[in-house]
C-alpha atoms as a PDB file:
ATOM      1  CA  UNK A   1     224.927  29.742 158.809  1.00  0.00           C
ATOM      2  CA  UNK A   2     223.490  31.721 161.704  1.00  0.00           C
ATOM      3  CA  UNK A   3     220.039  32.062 162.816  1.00  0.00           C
ATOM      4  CA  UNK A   4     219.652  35.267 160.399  1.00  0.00           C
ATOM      5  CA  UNK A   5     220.862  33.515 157.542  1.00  0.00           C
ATOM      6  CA  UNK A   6     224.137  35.137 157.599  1.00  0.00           C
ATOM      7  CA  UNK A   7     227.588  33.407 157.205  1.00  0.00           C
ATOM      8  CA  UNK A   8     229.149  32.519 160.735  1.00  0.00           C
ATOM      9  CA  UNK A   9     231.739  34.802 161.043  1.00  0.00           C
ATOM     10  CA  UNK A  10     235.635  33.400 161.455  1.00  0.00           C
ATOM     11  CA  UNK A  11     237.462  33.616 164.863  1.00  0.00           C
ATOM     12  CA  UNK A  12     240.406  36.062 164.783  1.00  0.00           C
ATOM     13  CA  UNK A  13     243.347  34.489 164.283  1.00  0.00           C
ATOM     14  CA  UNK A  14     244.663  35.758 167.709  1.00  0.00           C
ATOM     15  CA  UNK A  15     241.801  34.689 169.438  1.00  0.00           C
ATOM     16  CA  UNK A  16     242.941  31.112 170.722  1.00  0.00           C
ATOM     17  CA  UNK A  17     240.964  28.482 169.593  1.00  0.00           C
ATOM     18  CA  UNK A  18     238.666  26.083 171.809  1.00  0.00           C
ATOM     19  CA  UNK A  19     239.906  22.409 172.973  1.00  0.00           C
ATOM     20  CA  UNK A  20     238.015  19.715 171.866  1.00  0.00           C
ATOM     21  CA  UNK A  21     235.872  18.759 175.201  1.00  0.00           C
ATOM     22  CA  UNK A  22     237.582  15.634 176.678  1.00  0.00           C
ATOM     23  CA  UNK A  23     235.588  12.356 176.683  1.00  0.00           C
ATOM     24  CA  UNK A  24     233.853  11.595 180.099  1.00  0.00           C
ATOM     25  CA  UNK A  25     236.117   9.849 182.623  1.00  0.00           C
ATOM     26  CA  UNK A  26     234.207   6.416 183.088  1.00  0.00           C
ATOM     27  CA  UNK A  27     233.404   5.821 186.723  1.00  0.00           C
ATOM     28  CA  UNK A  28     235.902   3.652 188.495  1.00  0.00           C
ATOM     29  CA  UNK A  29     234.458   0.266 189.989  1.00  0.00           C
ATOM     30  CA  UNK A  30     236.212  -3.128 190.307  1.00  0.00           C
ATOM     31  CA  UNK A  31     235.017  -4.630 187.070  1.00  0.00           C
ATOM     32  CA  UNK A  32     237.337  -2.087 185.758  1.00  0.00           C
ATOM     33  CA  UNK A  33     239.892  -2.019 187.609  1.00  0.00           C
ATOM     34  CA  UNK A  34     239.954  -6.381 187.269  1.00  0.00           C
ATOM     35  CA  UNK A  35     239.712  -5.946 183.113  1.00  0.00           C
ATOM     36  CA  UNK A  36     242.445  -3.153 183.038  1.00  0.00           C
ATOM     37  CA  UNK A  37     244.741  -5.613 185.434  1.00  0.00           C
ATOM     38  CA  UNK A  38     243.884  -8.780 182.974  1.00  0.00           C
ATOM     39  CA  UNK A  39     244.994  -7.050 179.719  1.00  0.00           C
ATOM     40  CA  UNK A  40     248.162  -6.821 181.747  1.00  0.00           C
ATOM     41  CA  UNK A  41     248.339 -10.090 182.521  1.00  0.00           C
ATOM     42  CA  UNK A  42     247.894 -11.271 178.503  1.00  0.00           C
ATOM     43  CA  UNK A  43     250.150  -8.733 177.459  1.00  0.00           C
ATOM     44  CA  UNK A  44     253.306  -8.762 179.777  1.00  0.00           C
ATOM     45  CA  UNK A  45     253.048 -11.652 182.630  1.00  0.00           C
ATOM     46  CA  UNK A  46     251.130 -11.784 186.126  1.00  0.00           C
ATOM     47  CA  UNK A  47     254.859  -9.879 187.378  1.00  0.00           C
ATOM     48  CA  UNK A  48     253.740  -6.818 185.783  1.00  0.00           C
ATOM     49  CA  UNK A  49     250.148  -6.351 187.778  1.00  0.00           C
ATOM     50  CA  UNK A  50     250.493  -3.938 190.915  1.00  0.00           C
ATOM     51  CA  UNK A  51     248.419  -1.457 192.159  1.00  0.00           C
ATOM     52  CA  UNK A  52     250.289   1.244 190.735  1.00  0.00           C
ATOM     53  CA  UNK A  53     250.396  -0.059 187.438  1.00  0.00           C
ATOM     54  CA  UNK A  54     247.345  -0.905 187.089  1.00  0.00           C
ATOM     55  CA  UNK A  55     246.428   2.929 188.378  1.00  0.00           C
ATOM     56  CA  UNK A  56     248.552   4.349 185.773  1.00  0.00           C
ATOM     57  CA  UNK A  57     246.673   2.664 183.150  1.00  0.00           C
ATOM     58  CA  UNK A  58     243.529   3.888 184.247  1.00  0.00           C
ATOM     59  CA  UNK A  59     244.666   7.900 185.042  1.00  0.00           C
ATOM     60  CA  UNK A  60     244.080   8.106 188.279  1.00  0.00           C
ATOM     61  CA  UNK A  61     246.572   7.432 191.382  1.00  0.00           C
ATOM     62  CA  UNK A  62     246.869   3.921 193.883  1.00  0.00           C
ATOM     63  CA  UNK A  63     245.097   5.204 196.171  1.00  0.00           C
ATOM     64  CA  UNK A  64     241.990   5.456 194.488  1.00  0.00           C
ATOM     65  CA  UNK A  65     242.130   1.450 193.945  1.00  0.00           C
ATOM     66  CA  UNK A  66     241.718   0.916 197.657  1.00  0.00           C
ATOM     67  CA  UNK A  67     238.204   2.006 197.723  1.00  0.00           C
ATOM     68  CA  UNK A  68     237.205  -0.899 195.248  1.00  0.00           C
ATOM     69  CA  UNK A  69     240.354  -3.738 195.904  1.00  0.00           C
ATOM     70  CA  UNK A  70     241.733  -4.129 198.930  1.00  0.00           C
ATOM     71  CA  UNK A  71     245.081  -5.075 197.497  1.00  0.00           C
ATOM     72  CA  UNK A  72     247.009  -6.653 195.301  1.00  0.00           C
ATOM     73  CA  UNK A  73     246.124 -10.216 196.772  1.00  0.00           C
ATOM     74  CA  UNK A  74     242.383  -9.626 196.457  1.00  0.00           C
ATOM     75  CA  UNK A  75     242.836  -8.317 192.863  1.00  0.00           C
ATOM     76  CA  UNK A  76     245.059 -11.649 192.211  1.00  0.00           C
ATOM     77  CA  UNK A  77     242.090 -13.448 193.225  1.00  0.00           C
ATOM     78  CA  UNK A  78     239.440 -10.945 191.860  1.00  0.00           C
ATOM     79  CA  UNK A  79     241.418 -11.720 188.475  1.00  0.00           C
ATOM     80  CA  UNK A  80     241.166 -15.498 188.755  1.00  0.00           C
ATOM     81  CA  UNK A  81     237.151 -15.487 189.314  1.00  0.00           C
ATOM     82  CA  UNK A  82     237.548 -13.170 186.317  1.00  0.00           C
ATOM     83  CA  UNK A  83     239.188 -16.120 184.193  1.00  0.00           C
ATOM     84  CA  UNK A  84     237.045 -19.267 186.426  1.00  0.00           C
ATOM     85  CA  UNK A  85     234.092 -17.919 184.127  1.00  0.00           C
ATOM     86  CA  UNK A  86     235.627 -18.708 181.142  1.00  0.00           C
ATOM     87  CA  UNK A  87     235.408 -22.264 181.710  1.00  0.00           C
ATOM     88  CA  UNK A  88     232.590 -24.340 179.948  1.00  0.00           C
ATOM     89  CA  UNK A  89     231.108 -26.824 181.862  1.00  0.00           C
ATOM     90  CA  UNK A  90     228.961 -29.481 180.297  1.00  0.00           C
ATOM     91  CA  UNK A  91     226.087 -31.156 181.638  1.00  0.00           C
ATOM     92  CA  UNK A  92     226.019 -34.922 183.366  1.00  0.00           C
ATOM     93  CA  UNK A  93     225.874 -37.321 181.021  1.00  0.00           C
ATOM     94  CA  UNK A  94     226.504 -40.721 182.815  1.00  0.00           C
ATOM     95  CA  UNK A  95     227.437 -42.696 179.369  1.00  0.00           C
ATOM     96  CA  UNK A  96     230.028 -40.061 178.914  1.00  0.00           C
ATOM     97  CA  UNK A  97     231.099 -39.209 182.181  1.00  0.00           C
ATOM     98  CA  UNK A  98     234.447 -40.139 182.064  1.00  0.00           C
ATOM     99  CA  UNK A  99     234.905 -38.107 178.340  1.00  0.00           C
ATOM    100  CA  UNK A 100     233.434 -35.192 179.782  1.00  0.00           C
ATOM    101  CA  UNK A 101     236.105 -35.085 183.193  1.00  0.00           C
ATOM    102  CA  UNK A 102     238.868 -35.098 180.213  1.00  0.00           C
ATOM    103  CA  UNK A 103     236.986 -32.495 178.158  1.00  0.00           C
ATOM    104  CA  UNK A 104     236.278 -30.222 181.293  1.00  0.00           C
ATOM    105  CA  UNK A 105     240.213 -30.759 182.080  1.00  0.00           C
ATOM    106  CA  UNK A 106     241.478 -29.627 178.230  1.00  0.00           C
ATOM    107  CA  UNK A 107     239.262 -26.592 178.685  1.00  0.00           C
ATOM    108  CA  UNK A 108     240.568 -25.494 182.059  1.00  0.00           C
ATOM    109  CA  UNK A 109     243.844 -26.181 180.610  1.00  0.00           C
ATOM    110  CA  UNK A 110     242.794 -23.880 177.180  1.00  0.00           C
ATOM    111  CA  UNK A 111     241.261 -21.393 179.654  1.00  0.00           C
ATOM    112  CA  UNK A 112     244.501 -21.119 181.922  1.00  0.00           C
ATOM    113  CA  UNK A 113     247.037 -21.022 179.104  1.00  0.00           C
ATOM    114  CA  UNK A 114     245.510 -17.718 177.699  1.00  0.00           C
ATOM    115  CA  UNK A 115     245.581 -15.902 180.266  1.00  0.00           C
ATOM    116  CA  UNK A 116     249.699 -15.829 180.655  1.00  0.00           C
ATOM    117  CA  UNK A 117     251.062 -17.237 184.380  1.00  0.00           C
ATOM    118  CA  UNK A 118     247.834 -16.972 186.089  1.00  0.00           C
ATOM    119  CA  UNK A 119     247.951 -20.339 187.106  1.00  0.00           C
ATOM    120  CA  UNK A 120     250.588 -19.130 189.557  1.00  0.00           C
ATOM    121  CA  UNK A 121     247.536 -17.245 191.421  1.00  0.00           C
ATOM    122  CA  UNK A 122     246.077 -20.944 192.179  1.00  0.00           C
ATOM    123  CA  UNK A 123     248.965 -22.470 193.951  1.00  0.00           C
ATOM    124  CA  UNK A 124     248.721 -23.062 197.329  1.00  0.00           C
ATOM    125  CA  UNK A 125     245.143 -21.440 197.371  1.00  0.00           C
ATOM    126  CA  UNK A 126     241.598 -22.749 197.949  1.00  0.00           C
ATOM    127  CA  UNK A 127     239.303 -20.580 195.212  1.00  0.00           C
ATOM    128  CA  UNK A 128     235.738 -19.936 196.848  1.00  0.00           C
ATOM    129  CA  UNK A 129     234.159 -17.095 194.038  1.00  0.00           C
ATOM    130  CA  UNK A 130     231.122 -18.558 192.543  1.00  0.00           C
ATOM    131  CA  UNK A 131     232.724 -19.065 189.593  1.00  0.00           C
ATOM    132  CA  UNK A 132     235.672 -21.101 190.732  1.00  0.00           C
ATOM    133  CA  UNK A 133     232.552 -23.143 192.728  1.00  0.00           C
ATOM    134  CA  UNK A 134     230.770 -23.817 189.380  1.00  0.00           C
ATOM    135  CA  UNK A 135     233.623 -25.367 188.081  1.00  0.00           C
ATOM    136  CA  UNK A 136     233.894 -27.952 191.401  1.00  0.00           C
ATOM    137  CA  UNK A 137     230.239 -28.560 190.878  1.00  0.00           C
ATOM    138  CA  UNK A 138     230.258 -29.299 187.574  1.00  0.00           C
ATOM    139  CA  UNK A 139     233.324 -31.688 188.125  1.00  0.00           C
ATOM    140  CA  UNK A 140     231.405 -33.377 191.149  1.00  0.00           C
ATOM    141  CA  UNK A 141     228.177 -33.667 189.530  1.00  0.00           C
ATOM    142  CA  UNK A 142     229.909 -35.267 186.279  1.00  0.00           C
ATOM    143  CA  UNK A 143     231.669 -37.731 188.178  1.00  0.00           C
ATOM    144  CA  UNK A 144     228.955 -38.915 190.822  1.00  0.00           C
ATOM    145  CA  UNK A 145     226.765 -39.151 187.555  1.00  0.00           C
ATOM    146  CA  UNK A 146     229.552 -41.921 186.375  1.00  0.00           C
ATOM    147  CA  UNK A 147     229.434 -43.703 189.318  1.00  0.00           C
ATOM    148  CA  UNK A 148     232.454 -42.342 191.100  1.00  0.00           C
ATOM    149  CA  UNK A 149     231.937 -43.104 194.748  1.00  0.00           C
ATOM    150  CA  UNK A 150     231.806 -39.332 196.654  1.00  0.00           C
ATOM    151  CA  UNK A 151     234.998 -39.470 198.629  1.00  0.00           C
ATOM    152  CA  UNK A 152     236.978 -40.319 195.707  1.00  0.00           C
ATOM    153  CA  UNK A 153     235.585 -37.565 193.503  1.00  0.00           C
ATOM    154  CA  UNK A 154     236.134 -34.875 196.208  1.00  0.00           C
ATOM    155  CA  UNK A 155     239.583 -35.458 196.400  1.00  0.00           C
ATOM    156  CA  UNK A 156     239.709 -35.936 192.507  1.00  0.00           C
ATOM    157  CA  UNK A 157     238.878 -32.518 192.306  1.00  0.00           C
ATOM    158  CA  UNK A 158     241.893 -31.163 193.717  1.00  0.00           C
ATOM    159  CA  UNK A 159     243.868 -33.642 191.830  1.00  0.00           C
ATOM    160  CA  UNK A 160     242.773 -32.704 188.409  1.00  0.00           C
ATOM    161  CA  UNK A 161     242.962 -29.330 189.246  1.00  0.00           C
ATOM    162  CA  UNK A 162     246.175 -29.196 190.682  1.00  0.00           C
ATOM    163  CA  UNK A 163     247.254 -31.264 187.360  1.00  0.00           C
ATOM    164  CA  UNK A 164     246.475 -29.207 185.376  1.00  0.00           C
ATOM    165  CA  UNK A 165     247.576 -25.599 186.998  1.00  0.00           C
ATOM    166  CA  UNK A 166     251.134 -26.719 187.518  1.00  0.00           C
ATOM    167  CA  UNK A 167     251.159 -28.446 183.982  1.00  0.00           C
ATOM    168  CA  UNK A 168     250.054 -24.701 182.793  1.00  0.00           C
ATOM    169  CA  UNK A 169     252.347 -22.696 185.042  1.00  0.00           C
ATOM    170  CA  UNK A 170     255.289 -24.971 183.641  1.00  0.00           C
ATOM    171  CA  UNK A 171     254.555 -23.929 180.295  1.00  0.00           C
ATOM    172  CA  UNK A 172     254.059 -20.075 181.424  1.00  0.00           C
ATOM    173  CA  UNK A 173     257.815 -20.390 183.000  1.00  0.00           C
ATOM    174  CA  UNK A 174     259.052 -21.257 179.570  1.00  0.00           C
ATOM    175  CA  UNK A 175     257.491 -18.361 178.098  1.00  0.00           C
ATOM    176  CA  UNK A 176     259.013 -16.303 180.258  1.00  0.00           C
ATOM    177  CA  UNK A 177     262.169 -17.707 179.456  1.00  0.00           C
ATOM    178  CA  UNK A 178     261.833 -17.224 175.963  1.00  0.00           C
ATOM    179  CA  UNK A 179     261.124 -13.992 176.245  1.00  0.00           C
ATOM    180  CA  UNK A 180     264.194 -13.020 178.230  1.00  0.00           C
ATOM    181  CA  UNK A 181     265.946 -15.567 175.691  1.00  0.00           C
ATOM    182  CA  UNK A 182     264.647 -14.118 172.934  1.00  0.00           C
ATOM    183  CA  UNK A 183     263.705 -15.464 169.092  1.00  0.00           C
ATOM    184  CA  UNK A 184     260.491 -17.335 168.573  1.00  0.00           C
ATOM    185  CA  UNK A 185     259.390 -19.702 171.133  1.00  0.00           C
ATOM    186  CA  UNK A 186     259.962 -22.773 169.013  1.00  0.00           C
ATOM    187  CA  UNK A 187     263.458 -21.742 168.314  1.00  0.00           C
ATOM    188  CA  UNK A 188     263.723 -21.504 172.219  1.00  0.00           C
ATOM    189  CA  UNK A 189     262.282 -25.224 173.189  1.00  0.00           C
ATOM    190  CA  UNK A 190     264.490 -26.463 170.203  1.00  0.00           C
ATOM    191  CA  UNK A 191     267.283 -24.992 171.781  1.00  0.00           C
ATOM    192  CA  UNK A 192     266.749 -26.282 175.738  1.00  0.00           C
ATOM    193  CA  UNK A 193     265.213 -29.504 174.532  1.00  0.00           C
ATOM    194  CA  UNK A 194     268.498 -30.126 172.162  1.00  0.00           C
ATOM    195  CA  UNK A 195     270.693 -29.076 175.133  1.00  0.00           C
ATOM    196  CA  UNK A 196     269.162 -31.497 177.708  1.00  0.00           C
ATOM    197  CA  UNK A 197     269.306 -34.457 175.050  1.00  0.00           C
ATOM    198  CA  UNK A 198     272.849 -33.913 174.920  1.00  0.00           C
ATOM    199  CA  UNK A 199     272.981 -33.611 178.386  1.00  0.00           C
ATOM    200  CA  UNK A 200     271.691 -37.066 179.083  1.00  0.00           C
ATOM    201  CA  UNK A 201     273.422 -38.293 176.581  1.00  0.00           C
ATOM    202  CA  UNK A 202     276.441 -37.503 178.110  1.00  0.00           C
ATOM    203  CA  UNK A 203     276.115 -39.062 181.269  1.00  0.00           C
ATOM    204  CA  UNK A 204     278.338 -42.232 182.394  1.00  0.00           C
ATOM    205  CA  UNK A 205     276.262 -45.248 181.196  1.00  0.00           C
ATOM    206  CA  UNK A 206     277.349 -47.314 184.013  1.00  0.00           C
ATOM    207  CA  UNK A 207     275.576 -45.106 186.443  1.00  0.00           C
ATOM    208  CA  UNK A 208     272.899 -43.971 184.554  1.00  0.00           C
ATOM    209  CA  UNK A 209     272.066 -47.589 182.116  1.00  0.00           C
ATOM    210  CA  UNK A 210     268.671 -46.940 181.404  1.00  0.00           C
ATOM    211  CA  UNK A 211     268.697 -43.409 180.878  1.00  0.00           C
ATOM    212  CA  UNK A 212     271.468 -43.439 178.305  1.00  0.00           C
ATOM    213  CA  UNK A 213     269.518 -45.681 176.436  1.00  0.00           C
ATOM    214  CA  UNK A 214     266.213 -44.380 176.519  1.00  0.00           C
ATOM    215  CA  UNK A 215     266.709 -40.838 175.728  1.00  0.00           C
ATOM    216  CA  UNK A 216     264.345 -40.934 172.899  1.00  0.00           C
ATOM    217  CA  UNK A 217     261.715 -42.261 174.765  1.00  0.00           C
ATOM    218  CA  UNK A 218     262.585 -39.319 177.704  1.00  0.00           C
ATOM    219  CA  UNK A 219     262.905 -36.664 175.741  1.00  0.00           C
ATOM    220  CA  UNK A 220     259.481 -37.259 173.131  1.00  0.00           C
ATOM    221  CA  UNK A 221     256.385 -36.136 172.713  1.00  0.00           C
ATOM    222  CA  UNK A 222     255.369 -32.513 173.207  1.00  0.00           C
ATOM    223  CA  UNK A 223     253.592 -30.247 175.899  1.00  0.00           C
ATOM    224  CA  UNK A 224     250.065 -31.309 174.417  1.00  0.00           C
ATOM    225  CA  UNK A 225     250.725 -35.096 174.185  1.00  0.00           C
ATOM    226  CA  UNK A 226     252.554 -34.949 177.863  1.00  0.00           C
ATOM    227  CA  UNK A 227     249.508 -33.326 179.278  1.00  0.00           C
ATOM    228  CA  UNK A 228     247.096 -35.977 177.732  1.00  0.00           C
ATOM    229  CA  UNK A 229     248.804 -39.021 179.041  1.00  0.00           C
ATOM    230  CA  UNK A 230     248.650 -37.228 182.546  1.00  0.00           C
ATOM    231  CA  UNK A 231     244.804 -37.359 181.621  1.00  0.00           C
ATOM    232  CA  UNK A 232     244.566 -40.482 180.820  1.00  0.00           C
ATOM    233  CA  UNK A 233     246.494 -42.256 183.936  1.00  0.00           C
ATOM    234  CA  UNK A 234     244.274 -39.517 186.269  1.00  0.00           C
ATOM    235  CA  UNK A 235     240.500 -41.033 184.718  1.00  0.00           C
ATOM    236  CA  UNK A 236     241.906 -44.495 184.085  1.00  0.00           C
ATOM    237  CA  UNK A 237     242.745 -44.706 187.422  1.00  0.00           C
ATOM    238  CA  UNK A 238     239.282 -43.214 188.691  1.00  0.00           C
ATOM    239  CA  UNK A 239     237.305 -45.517 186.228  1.00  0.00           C
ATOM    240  CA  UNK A 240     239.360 -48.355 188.454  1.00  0.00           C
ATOM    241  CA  UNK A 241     237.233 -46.903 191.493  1.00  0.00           C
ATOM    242  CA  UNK A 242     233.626 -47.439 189.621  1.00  0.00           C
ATOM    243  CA  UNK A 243     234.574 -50.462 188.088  1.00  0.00           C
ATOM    244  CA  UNK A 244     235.355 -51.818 192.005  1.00  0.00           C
ATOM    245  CA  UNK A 245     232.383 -50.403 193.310  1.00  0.00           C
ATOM    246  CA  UNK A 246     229.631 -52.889 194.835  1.00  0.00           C
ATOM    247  CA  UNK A 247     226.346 -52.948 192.450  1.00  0.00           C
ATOM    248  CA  UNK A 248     223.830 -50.539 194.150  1.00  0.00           C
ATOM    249  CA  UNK A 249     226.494 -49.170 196.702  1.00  0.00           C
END
């Protein structure tokens, strides 16, 4: 109805109708541009994030990336902050100091593994973000709680860490070889694991005694179990460091 009280009156039918106003573009900024490259990452593989891509998804061209990344290096690392504050750290408890390094461990190790092959951004890099700083604090300040003499814990840092990332990217390379292979992925690791049981199977026993015998033991256990035995030699092995340390030293 119109102001008069009148019905509105119809457009003619030649008259072209109006376009529905597009939504408002939403301001590019590098939270965006970091979110847009992560979805990415989940759905298709760390391979698949470039600046152009990542462009295209947002409508607008690679150049206009550049004003808020410098590149694709700093959005690797921009991305891996992104997932560093995912991690849950829990507070010193000296009791349970040693529990809570394997709990902080499964959860970097959750965190990494759902975010596709990022792990490969934390090879053969030193992560400084604030994020990736909290999680070395929170691993320092758990051990020296326990006991864990300071030298020992600093360079337990980088071992758990690196433990973990490579135990994650291993699993990541699978998955992208079950993709390109195809089928579910438990069909897949059915399939390689069969293939390399046979394989050591078939080697001469008289070069290769133990091995032929053992395959059972080699080839058991799963990516889960594997990755907690890791966990166990790592923090058995520290707990060897308190238990030889000098009362009030």
């Amino acid at each position: 109805m119109s102001d008069t009280g009148a019905p509105e009156m119809p457009a003619p039918p030649w008259r072209s109708r109006r376009r529905p106003a597009a939504p408002p573009r939403q301001p590019l900024s590098q939270e965006r541009i970091v979110d847009v490259a992560l979805r990415l990452l989940d759905a298709e593989g760390l391979d698949a994030v470039s600046m152009r891509r990542v462009a295209q998804e947002l409508g607008t061209g690679p150049a206009s990336l550049y004003a808020h990344v410098s590149g694709k290096e700093e959005l690797f690392e921009l991305m891996r902050e992104r997932v560093a504050g995912e991690v849950r750290i829990p507070e010193p408890d000296p009791a349970r100091w040693s529990e809570q390094l394997r709990e902080t461990a499964r959860e970097m190790h959750r965190v990494l593994s759902a975010h596709a092959d990022i792990a490969r951004v934390s090879m053969a890099t030193i992560p400084t973000g604030p994020n990736a700083m909290r999680i070395a604090e929170g691993l320092l300040s758990i051990m020296l709680a326990g006991g864990v003499p300071p030298q020992i814990a600093a360079f337990t840092i980088d071992q758990i860490s690196l433990y973990v990332t490579a135990h994650v990217y291993e699993a990541s390379l699978h998955m992208a070889r079950q993709r390109a292979h195809g089928g579910s992925a438990e069909e897949y690791m059915a399939e390689f694991l069969g293939q390399v049981r046979d394989y050591f199977s078939s080697l001469p026993p008289d070069r290769f005694p133990h091995v032929v015998r053992h395959v059972g033991e080699l080839m058991s256990g799963g990516g889960d179990e594997r990755f907690e035995f890791g966990l166990d030699l790592l923090v058995r092995g520290l707990e060897s460091y308190v238990a030889a340390r000098p009362a009030g030293a």
